[in-house]
N, C-alpha and C. Protein backbone atom coordinates (compact mmCIF):
# COMPACT_ATOMS: atom_id res chain seq x y z
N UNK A 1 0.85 -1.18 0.00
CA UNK A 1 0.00 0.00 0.00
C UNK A 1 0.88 1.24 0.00
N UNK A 2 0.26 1.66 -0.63
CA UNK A 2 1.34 3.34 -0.87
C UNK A 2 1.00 4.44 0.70
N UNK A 3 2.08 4.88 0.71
CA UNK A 3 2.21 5.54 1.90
C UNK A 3 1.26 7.32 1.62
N UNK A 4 0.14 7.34 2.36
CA UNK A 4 -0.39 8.55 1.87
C UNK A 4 -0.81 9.14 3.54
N UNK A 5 -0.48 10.44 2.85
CA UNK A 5 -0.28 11.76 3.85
C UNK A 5 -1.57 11.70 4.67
N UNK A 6 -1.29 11.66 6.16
CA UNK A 6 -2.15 12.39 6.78
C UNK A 6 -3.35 13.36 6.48
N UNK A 7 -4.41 13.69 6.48
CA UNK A 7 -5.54 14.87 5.70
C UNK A 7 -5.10 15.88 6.92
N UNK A 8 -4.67 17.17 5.95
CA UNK A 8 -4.41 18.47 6.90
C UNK A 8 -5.93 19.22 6.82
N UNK A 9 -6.24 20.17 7.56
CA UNK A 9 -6.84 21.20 7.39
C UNK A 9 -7.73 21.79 6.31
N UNK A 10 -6.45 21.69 5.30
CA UNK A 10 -6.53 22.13 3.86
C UNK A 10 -7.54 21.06 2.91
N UNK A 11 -7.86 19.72 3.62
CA UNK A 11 -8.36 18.48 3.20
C UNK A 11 -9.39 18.28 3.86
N UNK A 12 -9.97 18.89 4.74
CA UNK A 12 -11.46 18.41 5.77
C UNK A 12 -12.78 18.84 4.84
N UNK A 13 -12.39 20.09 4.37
CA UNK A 13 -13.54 20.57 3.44
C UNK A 13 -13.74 19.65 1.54
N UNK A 14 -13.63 18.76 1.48
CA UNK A 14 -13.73 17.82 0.46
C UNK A 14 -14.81 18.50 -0.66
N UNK A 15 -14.63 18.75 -2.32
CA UNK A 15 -15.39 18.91 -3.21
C UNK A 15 -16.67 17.94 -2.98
N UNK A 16 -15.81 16.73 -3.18
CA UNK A 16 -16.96 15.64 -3.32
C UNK A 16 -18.34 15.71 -2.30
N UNK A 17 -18.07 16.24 -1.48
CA UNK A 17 -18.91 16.25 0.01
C UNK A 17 -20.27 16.15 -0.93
N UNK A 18 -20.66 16.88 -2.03
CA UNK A 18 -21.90 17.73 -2.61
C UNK A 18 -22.06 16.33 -3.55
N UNK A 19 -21.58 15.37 -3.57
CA UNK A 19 -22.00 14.15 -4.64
C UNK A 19 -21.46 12.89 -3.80
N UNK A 20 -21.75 13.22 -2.16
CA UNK A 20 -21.12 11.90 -1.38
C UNK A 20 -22.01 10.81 -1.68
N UNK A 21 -23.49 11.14 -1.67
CA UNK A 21 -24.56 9.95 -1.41
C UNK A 21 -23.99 9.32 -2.81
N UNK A 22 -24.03 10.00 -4.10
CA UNK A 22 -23.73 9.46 -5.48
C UNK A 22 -22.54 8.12 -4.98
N UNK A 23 -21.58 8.93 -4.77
CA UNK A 23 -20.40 8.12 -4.83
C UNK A 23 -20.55 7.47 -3.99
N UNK A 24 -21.03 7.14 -2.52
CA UNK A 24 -21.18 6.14 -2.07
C UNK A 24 -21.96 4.95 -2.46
N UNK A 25 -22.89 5.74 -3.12
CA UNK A 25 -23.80 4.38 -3.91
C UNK A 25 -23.10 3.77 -4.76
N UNK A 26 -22.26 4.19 -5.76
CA UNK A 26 -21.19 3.73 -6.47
C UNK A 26 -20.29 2.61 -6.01
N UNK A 27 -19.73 3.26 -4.88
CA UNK A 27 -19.09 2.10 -4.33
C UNK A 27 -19.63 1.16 -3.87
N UNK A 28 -20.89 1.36 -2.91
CA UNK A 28 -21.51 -0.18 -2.43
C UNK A 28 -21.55 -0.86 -4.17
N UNK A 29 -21.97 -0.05 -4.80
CA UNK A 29 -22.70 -1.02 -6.40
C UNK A 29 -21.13 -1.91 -6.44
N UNK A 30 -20.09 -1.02 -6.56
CA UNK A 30 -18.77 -2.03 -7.00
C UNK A 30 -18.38 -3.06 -5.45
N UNK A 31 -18.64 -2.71 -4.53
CA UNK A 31 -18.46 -3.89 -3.31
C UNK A 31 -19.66 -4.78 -3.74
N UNK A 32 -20.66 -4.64 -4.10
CA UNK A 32 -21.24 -6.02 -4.61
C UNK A 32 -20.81 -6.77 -5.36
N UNK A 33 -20.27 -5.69 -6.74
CA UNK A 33 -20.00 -6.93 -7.84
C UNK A 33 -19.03 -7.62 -7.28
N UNK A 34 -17.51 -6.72 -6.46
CA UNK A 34 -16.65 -7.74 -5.49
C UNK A 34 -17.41 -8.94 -4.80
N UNK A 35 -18.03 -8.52 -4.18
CA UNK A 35 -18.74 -10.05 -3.18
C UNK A 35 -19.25 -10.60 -4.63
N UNK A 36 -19.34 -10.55 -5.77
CA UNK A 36 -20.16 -10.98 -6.29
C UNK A 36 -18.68 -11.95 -7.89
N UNK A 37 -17.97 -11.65 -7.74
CA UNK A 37 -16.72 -11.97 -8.14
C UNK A 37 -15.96 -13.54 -7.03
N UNK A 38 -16.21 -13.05 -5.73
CA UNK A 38 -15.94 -13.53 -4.71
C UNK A 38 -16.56 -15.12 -4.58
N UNK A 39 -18.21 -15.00 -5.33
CA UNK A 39 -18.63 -16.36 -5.07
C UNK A 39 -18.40 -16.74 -6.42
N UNK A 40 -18.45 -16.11 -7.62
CA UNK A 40 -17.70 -17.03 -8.88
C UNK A 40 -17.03 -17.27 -8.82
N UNK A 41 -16.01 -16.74 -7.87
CA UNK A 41 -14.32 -17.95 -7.74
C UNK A 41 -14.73 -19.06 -6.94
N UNK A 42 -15.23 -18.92 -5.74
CA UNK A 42 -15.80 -19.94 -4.69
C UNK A 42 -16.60 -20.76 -5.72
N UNK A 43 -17.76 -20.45 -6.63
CA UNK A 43 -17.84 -21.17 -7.26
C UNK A 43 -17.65 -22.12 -8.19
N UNK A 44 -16.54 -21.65 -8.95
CA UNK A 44 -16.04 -22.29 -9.56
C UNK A 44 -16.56 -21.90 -11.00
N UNK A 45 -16.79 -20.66 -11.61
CA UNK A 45 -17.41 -20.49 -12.60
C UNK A 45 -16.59 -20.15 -13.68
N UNK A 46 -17.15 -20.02 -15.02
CA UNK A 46 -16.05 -20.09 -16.43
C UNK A 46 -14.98 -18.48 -16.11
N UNK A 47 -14.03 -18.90 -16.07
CA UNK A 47 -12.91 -18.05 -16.29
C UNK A 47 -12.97 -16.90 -16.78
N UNK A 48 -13.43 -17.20 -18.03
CA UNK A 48 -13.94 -16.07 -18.99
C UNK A 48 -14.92 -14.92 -18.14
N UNK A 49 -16.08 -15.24 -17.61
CA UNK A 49 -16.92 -14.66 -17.30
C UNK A 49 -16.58 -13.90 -15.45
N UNK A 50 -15.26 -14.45 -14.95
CA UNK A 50 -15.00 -13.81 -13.83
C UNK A 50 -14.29 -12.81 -14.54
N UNK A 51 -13.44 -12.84 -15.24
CA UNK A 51 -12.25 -12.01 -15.87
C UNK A 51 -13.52 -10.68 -16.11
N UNK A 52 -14.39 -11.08 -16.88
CA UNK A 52 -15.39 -9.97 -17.49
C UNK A 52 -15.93 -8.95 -16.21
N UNK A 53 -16.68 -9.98 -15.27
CA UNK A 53 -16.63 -9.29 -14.01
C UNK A 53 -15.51 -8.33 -13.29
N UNK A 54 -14.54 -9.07 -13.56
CA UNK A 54 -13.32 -7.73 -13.25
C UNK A 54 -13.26 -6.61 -13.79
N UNK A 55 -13.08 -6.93 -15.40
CA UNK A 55 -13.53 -6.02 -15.78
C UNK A 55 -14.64 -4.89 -15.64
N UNK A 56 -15.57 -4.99 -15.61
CA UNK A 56 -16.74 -4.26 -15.02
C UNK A 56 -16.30 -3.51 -13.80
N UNK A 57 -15.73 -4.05 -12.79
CA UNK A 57 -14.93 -3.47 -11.63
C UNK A 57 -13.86 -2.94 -11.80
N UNK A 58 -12.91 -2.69 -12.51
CA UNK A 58 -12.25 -2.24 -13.42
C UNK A 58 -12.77 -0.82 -13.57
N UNK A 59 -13.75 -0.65 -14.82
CA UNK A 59 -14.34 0.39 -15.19
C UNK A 59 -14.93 1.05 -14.43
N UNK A 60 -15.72 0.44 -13.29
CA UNK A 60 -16.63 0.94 -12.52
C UNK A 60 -15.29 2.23 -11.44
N UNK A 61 -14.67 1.83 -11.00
CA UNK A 61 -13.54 2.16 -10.24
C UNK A 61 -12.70 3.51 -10.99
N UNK A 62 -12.42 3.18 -12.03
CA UNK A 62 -12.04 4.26 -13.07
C UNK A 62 -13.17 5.50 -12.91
N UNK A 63 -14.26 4.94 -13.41
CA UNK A 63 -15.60 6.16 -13.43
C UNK A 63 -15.10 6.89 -11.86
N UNK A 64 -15.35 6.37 -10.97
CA UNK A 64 -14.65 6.88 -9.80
C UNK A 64 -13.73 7.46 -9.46
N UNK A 65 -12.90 6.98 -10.16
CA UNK A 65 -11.43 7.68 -9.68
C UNK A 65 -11.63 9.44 -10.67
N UNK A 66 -12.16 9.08 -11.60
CA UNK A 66 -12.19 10.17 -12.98
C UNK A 66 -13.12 11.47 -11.99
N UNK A 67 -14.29 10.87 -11.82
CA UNK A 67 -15.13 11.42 -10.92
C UNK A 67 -14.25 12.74 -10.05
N UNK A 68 -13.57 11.94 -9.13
CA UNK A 68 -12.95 12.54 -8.17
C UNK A 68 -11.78 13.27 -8.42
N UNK A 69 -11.06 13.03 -9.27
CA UNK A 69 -9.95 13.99 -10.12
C UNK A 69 -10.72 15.35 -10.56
N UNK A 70 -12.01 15.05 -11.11
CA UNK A 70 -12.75 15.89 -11.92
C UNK A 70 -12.84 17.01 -10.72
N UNK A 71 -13.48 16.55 -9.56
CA UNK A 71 -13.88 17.64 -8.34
C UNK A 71 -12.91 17.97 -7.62
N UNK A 72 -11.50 17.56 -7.70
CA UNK A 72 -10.60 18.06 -7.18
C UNK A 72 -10.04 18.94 -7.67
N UNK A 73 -10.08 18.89 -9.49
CA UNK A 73 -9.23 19.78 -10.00
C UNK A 73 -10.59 21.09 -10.35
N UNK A 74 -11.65 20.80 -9.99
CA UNK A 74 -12.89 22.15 -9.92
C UNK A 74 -13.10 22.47 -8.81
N UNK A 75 -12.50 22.15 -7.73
CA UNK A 75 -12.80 22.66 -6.93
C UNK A 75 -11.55 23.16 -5.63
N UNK A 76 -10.33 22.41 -5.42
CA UNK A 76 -9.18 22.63 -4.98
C UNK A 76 -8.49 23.21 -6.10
N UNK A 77 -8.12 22.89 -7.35
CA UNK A 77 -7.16 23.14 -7.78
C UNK A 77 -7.49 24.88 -8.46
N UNK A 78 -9.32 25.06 -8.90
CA UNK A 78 -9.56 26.49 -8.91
C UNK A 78 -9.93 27.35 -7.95
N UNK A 79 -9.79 26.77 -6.43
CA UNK A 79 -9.14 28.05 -5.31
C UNK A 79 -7.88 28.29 -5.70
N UNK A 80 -6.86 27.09 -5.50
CA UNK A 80 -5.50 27.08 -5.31
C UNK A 80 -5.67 29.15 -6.23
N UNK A 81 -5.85 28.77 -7.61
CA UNK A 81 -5.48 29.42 -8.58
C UNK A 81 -6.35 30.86 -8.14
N UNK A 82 -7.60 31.04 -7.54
CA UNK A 82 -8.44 31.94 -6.98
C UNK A 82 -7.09 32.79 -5.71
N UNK A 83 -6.64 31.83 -5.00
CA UNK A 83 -5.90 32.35 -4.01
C UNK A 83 -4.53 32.42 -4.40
N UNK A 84 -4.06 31.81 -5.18
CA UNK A 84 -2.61 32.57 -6.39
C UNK A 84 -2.98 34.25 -6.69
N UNK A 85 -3.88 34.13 -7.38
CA UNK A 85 -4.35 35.78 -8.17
C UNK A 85 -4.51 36.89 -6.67
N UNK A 86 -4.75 36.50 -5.92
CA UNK A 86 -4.88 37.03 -4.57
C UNK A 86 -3.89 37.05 -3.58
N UNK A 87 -3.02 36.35 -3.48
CA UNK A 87 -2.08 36.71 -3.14
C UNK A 87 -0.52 36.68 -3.96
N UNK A 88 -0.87 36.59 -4.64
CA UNK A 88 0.46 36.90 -5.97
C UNK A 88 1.70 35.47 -5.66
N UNK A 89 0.73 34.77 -4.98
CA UNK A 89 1.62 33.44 -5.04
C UNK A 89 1.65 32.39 -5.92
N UNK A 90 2.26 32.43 -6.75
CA UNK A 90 1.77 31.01 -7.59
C UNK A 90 2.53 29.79 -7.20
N UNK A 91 3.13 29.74 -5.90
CA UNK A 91 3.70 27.84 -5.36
C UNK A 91 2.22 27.89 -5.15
N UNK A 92 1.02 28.16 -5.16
CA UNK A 92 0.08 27.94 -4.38
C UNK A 92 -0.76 27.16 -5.18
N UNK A 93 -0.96 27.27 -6.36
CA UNK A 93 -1.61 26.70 -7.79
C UNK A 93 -0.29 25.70 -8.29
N UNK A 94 0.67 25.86 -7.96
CA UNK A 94 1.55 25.02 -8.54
C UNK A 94 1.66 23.66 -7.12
N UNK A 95 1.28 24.12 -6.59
CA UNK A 95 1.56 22.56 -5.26
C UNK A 95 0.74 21.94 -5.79
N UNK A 96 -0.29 22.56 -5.99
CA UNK A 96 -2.04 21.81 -6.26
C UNK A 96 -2.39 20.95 -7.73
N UNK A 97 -1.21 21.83 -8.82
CA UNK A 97 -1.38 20.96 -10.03
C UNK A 97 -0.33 19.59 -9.83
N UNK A 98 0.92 20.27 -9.00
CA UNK A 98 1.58 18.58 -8.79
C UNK A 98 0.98 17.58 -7.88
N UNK A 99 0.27 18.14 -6.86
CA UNK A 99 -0.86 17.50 -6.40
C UNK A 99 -1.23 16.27 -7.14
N UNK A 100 -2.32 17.12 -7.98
CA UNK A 100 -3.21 15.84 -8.72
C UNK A 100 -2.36 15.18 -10.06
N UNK A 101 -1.21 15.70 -10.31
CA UNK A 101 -0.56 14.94 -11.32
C UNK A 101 -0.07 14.07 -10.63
N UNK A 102 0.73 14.29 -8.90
CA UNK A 102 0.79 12.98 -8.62
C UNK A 102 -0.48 11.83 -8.53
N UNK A 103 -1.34 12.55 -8.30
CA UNK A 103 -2.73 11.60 -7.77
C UNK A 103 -2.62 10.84 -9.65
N UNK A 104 -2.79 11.78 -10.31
CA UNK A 104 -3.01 10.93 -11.79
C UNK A 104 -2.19 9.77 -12.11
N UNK A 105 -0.82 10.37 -11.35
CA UNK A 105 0.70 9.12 -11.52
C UNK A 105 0.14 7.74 -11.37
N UNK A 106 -0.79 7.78 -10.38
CA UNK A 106 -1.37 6.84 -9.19
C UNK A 106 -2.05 5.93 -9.85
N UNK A 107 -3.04 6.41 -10.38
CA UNK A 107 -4.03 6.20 -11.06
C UNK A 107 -3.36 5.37 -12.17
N UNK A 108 -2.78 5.54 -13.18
CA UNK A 108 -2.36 5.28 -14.10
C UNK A 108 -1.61 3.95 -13.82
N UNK A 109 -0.73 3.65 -12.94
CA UNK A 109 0.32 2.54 -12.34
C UNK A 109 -0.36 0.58 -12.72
């Protein structure tokens, strides 16, 4: 597991907060198809058709991850840039784009 930072201050107020119920429904939907992956192996079912199931979990997870890149970079990364223009700092918009390029690094692996 990758070693990830503590949530400061700067992290309590979350974009997503405004599409939590969404995304939580999302995820129970993909913890089912898991439990649901879980008894086609226990079961013993065609290969083919677990692989497909992964797949699906796969995608489903992506939509998610995309999701959340999306509200990070509309909503952290255009303060960052709101509070650059305001205080004539730009490490401030620039932490925030290496930010999510690392988060994208992540993603991508």
């Amino acid at each position: 597991m990758a070693n990830i930072a503590p949530p400061t201050d700067e992290h309590l107020n979350h974009a997503y907060t405004t599409n939590k119920e969404a995304l939580l429904k999302r995820l129970s939907r993909i913890e089912g198809q898991v439990r649901g992956v879980n008894r086609m192996v226990d079961e013993e079912k065609y290969c083919i058709d677990v692989l497909t199931q992964i797949s699906a979990i796969n995608a489903a997870l992506h939509k998610v991850s995309l999701g959340l890149v999306e509200d990070h970079i509309s909503h952290c990364v255009v303060n960052a840039a709101t509070q650059s223009l305001e205080t004539g700092d730009p490490s401030v918009v620039a932490e925030k784009v290496s930010e999510v390029t690392t988060a994208i690094g992540r993603l991508l692996r």
